[in-house]
N, C-alpha and C. Protein backbone atom coordinates (compact mmCIF):
# COMPACT_ATOMS: atom_id res chain seq x y z
N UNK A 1 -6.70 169.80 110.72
CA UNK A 1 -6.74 170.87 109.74
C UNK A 1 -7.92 170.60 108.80
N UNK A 2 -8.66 171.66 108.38
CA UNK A 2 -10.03 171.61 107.74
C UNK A 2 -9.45 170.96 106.07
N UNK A 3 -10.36 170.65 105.65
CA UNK A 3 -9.79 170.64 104.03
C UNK A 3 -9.79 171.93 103.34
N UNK A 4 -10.45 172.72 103.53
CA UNK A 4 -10.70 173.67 102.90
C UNK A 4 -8.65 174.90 103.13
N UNK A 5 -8.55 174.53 104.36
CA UNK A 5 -7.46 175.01 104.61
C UNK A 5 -6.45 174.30 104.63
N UNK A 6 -6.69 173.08 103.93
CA UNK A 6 -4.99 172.23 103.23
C UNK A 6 -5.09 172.25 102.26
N UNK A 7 -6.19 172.49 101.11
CA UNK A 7 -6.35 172.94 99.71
C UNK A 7 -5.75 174.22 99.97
N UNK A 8 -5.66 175.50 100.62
CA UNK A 8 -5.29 176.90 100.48
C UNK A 8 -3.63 176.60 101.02
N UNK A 9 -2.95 175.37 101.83
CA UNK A 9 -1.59 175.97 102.18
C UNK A 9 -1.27 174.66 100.64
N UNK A 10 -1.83 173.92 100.51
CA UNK A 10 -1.52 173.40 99.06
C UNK A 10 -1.38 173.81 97.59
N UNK A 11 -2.43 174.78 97.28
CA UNK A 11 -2.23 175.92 96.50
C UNK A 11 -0.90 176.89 96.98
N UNK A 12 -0.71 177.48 97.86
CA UNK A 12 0.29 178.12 97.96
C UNK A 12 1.66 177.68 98.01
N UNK A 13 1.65 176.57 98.11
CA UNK A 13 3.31 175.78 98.09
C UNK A 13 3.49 175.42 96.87
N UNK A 14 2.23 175.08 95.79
CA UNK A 14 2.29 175.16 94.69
C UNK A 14 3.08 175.84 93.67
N UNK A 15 2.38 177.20 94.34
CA UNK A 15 2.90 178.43 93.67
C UNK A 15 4.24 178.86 94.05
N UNK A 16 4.70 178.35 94.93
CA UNK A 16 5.82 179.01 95.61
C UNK A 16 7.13 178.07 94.86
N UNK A 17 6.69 176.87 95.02
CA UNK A 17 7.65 175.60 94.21
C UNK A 17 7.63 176.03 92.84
N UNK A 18 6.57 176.84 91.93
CA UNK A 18 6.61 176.98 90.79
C UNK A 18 7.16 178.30 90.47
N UNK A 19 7.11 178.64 91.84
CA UNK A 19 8.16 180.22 91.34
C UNK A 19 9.42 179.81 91.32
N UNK A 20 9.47 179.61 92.32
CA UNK A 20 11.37 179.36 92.34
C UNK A 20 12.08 178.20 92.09
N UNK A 21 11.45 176.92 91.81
CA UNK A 21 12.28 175.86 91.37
C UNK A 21 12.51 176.07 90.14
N UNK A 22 11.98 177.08 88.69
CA UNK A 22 12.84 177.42 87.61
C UNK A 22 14.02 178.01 87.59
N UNK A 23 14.11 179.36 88.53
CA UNK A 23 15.24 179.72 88.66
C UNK A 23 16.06 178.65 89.59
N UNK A 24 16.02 178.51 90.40
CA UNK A 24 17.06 177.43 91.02
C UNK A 24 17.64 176.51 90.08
N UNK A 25 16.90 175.97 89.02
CA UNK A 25 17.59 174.93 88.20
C UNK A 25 18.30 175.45 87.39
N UNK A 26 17.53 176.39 86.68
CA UNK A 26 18.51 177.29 85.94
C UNK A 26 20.03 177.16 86.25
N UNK A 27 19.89 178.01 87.43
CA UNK A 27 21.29 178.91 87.79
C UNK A 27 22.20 177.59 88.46
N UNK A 28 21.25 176.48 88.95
CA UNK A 28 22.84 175.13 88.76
C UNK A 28 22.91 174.77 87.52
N UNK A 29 22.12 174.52 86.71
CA UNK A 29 22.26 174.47 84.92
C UNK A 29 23.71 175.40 84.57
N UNK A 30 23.17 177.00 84.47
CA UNK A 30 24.03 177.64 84.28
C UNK A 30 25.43 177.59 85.10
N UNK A 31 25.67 176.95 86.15
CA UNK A 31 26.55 177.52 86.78
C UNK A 31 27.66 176.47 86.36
N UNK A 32 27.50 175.50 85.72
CA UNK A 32 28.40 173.89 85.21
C UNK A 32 28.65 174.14 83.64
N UNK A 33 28.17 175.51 82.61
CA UNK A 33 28.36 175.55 81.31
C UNK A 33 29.29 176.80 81.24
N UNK A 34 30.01 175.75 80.50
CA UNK A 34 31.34 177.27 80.38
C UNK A 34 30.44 178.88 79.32
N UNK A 35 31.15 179.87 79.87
CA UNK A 35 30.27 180.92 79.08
C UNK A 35 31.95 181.98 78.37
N UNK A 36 31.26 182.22 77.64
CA UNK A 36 33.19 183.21 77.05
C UNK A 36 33.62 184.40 77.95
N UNK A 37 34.67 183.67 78.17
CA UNK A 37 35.61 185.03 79.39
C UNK A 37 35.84 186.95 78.11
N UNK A 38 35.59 187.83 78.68
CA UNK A 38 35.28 188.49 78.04
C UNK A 38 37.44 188.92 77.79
N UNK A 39 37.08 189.25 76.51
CA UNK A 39 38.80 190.02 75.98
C UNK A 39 39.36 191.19 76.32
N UNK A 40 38.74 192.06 77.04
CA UNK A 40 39.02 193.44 77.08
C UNK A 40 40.10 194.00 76.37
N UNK A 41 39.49 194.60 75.27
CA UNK A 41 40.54 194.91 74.67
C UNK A 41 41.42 196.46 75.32
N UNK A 42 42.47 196.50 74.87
CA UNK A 42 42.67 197.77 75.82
C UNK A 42 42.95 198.60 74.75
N UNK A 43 42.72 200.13 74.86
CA UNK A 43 42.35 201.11 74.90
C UNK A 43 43.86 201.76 73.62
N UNK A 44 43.54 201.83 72.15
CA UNK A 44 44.55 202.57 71.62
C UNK A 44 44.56 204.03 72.03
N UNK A 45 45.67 204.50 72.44
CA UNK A 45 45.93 205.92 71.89
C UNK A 45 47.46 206.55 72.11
N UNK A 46 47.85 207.64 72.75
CA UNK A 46 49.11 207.98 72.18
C UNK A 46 50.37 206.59 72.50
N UNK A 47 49.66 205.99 73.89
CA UNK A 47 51.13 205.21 74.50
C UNK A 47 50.76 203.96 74.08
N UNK A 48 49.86 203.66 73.55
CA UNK A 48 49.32 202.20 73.09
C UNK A 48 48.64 202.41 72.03
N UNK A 49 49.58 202.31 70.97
CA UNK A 49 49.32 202.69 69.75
C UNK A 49 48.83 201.64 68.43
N UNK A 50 48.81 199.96 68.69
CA UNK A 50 48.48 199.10 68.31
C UNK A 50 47.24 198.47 69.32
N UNK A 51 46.40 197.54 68.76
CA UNK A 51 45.43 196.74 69.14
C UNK A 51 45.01 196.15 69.42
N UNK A 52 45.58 195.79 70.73
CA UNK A 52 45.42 194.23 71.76
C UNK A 52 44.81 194.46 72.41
N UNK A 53 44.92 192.77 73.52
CA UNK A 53 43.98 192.53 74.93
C UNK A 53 44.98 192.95 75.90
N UNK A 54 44.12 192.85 76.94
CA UNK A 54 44.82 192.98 78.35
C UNK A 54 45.76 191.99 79.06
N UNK A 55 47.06 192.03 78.44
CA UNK A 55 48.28 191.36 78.97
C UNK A 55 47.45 190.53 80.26
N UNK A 56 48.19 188.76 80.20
CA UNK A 56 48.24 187.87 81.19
C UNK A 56 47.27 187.50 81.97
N UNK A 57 46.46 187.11 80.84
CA UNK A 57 44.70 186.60 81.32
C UNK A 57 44.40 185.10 80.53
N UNK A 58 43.83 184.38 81.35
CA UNK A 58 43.17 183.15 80.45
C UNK A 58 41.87 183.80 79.88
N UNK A 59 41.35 182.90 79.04
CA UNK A 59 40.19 182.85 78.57
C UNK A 59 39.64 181.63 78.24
N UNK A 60 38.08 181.47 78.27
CA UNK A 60 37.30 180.21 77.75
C UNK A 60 36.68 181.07 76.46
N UNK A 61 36.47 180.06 75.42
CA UNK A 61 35.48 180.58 74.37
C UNK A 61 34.60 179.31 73.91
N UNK A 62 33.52 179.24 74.40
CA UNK A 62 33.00 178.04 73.39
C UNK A 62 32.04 178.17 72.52
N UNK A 63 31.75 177.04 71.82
CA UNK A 63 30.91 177.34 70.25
C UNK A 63 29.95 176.62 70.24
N UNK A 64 28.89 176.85 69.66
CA UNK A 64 27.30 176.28 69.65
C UNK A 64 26.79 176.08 70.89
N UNK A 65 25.34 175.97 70.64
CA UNK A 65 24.58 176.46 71.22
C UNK A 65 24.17 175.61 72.30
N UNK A 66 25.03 173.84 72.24
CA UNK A 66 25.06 173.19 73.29
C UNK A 66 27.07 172.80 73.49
N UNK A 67 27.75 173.94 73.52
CA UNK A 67 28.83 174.13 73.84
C UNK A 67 29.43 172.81 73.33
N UNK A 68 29.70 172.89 72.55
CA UNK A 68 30.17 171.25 71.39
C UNK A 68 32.01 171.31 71.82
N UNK A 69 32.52 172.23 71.33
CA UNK A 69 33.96 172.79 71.54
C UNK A 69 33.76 174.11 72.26
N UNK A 70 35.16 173.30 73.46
CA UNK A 70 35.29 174.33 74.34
C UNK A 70 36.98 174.09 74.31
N UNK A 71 36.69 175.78 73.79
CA UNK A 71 38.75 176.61 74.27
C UNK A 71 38.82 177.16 75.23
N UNK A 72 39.84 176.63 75.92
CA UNK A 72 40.53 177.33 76.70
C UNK A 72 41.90 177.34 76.25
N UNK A 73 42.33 179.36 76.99
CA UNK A 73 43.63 179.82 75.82
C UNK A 73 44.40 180.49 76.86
N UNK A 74 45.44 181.58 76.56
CA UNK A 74 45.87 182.48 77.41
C UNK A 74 46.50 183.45 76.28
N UNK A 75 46.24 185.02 76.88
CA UNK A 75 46.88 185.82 76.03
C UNK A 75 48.09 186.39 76.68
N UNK A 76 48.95 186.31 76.31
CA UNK A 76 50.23 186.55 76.64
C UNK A 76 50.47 187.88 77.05
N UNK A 77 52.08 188.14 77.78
CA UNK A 77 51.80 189.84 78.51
C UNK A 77 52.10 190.61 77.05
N UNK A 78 52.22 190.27 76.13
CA UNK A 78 52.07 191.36 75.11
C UNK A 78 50.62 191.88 74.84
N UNK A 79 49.81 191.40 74.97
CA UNK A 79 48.31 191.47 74.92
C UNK A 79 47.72 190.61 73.60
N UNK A 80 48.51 189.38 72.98
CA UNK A 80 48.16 188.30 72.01
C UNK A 80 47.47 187.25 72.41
N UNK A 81 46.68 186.41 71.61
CA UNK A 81 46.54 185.16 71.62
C UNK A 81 47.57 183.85 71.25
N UNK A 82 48.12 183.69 72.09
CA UNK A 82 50.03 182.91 71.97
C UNK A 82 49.94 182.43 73.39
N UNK A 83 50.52 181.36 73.43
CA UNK A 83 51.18 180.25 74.59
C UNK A 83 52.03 181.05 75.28
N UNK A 84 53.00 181.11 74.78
CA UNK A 84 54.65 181.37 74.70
C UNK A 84 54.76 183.33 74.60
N UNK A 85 55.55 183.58 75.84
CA UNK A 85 55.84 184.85 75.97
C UNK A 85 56.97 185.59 75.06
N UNK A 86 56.52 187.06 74.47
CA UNK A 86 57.31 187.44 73.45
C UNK A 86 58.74 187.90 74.36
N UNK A 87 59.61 187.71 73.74
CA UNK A 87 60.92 188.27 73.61
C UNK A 87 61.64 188.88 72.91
N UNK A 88 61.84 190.73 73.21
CA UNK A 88 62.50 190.93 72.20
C UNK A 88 63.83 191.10 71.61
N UNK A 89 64.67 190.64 72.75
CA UNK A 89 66.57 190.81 72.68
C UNK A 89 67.17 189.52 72.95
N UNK A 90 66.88 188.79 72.04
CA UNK A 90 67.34 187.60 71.77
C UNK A 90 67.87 187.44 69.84
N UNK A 91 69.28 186.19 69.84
CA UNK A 91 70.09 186.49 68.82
C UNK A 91 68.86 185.54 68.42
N UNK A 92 67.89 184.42 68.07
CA UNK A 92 67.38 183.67 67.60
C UNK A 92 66.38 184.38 66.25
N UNK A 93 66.58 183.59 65.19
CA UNK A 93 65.63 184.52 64.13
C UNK A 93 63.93 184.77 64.61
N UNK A 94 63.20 185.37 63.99
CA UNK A 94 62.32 185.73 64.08
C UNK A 94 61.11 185.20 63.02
N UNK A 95 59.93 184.86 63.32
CA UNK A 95 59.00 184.64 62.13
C UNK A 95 58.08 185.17 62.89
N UNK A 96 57.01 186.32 62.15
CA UNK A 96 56.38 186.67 62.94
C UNK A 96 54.79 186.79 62.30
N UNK A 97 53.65 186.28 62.21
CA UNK A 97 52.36 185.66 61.80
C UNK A 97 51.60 186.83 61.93
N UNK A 98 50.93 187.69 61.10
CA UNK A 98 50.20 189.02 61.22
C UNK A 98 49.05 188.82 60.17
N UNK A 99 47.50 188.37 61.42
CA UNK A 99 46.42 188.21 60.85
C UNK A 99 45.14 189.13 61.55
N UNK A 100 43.51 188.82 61.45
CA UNK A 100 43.31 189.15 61.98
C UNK A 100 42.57 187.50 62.58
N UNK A 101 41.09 187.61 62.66
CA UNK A 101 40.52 186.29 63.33
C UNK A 101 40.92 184.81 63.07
N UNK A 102 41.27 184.81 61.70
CA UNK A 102 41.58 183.46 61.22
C UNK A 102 43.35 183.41 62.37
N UNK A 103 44.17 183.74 62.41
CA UNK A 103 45.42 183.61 62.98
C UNK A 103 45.14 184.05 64.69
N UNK A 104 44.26 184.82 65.05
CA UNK A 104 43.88 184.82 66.59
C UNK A 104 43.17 183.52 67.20
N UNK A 105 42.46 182.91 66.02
CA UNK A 105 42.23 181.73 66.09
C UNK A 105 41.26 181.26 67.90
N UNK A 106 40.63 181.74 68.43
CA UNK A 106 40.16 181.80 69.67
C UNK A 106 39.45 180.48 69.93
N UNK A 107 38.83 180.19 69.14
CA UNK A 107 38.03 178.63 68.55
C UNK A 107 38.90 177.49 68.50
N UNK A 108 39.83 177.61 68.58
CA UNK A 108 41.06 176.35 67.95
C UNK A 108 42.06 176.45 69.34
N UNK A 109 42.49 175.19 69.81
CA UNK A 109 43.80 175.08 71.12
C UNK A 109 45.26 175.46 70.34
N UNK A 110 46.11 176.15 70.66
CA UNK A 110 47.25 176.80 70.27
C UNK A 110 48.03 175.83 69.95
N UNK A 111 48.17 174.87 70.22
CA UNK A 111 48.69 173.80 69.24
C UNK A 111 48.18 173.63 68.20
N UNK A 112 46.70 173.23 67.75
CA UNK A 112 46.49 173.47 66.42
C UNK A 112 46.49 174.09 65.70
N UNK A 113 46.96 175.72 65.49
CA UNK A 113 47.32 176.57 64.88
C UNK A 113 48.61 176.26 64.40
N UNK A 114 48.20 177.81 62.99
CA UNK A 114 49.45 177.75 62.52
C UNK A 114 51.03 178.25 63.13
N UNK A 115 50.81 179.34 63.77
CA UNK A 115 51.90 179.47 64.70
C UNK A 115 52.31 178.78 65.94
N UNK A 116 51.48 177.29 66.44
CA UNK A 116 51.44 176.90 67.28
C UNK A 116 52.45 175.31 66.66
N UNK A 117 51.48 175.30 65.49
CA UNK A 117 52.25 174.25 64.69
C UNK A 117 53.76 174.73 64.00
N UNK A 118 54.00 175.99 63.85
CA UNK A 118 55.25 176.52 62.97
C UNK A 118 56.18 176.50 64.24
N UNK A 119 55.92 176.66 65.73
CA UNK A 119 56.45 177.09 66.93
C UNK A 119 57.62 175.74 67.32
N UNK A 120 55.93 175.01 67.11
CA UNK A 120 56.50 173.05 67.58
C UNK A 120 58.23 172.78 66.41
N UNK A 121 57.31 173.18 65.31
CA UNK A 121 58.74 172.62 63.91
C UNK A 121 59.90 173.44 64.39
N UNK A 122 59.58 174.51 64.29
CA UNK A 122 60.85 175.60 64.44
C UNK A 122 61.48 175.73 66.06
N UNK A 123 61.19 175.50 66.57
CA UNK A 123 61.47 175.17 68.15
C UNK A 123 63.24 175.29 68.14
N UNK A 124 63.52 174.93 67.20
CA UNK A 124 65.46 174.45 67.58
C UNK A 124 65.93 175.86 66.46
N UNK A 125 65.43 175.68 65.94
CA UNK A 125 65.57 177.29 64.82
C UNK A 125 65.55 178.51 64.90
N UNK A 126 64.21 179.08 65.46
CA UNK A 126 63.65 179.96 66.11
C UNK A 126 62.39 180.48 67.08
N UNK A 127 62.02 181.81 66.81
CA UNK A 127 60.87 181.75 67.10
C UNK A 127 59.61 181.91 66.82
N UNK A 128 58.46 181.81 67.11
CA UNK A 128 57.58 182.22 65.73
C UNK A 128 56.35 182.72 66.65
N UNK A 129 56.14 184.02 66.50
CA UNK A 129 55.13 184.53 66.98
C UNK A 129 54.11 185.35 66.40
N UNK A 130 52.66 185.48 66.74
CA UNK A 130 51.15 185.86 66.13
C UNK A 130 51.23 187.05 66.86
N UNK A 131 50.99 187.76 66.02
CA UNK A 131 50.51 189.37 65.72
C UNK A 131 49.05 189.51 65.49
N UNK A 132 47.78 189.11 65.54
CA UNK A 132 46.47 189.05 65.28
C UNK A 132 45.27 189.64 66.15
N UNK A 133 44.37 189.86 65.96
CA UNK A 133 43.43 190.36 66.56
C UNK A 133 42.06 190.21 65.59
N UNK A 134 40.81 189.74 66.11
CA UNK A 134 39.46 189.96 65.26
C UNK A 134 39.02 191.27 65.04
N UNK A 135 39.19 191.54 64.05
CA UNK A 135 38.40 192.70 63.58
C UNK A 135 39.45 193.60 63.26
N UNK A 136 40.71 193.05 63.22
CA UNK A 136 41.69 194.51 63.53
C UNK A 136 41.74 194.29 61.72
N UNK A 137 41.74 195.86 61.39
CA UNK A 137 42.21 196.87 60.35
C UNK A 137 43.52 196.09 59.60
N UNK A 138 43.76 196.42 58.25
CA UNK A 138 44.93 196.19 57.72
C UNK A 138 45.94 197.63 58.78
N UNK A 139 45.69 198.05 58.98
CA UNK A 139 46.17 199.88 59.71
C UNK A 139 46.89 199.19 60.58
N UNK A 140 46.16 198.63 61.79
CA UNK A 140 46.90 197.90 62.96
C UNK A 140 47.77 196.89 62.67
């Protein structure tokens, strides 16, 4: 092979390694960093008249910009951010936590919350369940 024509398939493998070995790294980069599972919230109107997610989904949420804390949660089939499935025909009392982001708490594992922590104490007592949503209205 001439030199002149292993300088030209050398230049071109060049270019070819420099096209696509960014994306390739990338997308195994990306493919090992958790990214936030989206909430879908569902849809108020006449038959769903309050402001939740879509009943019986996990979610990841993590924070900063080199994913420092990472949550993983589940929203319950009521459409909450809660462990523990609601019940409503049971003799056990009731405590029931009505916030919006600070008590949805998405950032924090459901044990460290306050209804997660009121859940653990009250466990033999009753029950204690979060009513919350980000952004939701005093209305909702």
């Amino acid at each position: 092979m001439s030199s002149r024509r292993r300088r030209m398939v050398f230049r071109l493998t060049a270019i070819a390694v420099g096209v696509l070995l960014p994306p390739l790294v990338l997308e195994v980069v990306l493919r090992f960093t958790p990214t936030i599972s989206s909430l879908e919230r569902r849809a108020v109107d006449r038959d769903n008249s309050t402001a939740r997610d879509q009943p019986d989904r996990e979610f990841t949420w993590p924070t900063g910009w080199f994913f420092y804390l990472v949550n993983r949660g589940r929203i319950n089939g009521a459409g909450f951010v809660n462990a523990q499935e609601y019940v409503a025909e049971t003799p056990e009392p009731l405590l029931a936590i009505v916030g919006d982001s600070y008590v949805e708490a998405l950032m924090v594992p459901y044990e460290a919350t306050i209804q997660g922590r009121l859940a653990r104490e009250l466990s033999a007592r009753g029950r204690v369940y979060s009513f919350a949503m980000s952004g939701a209205p005093l209305s909702q």
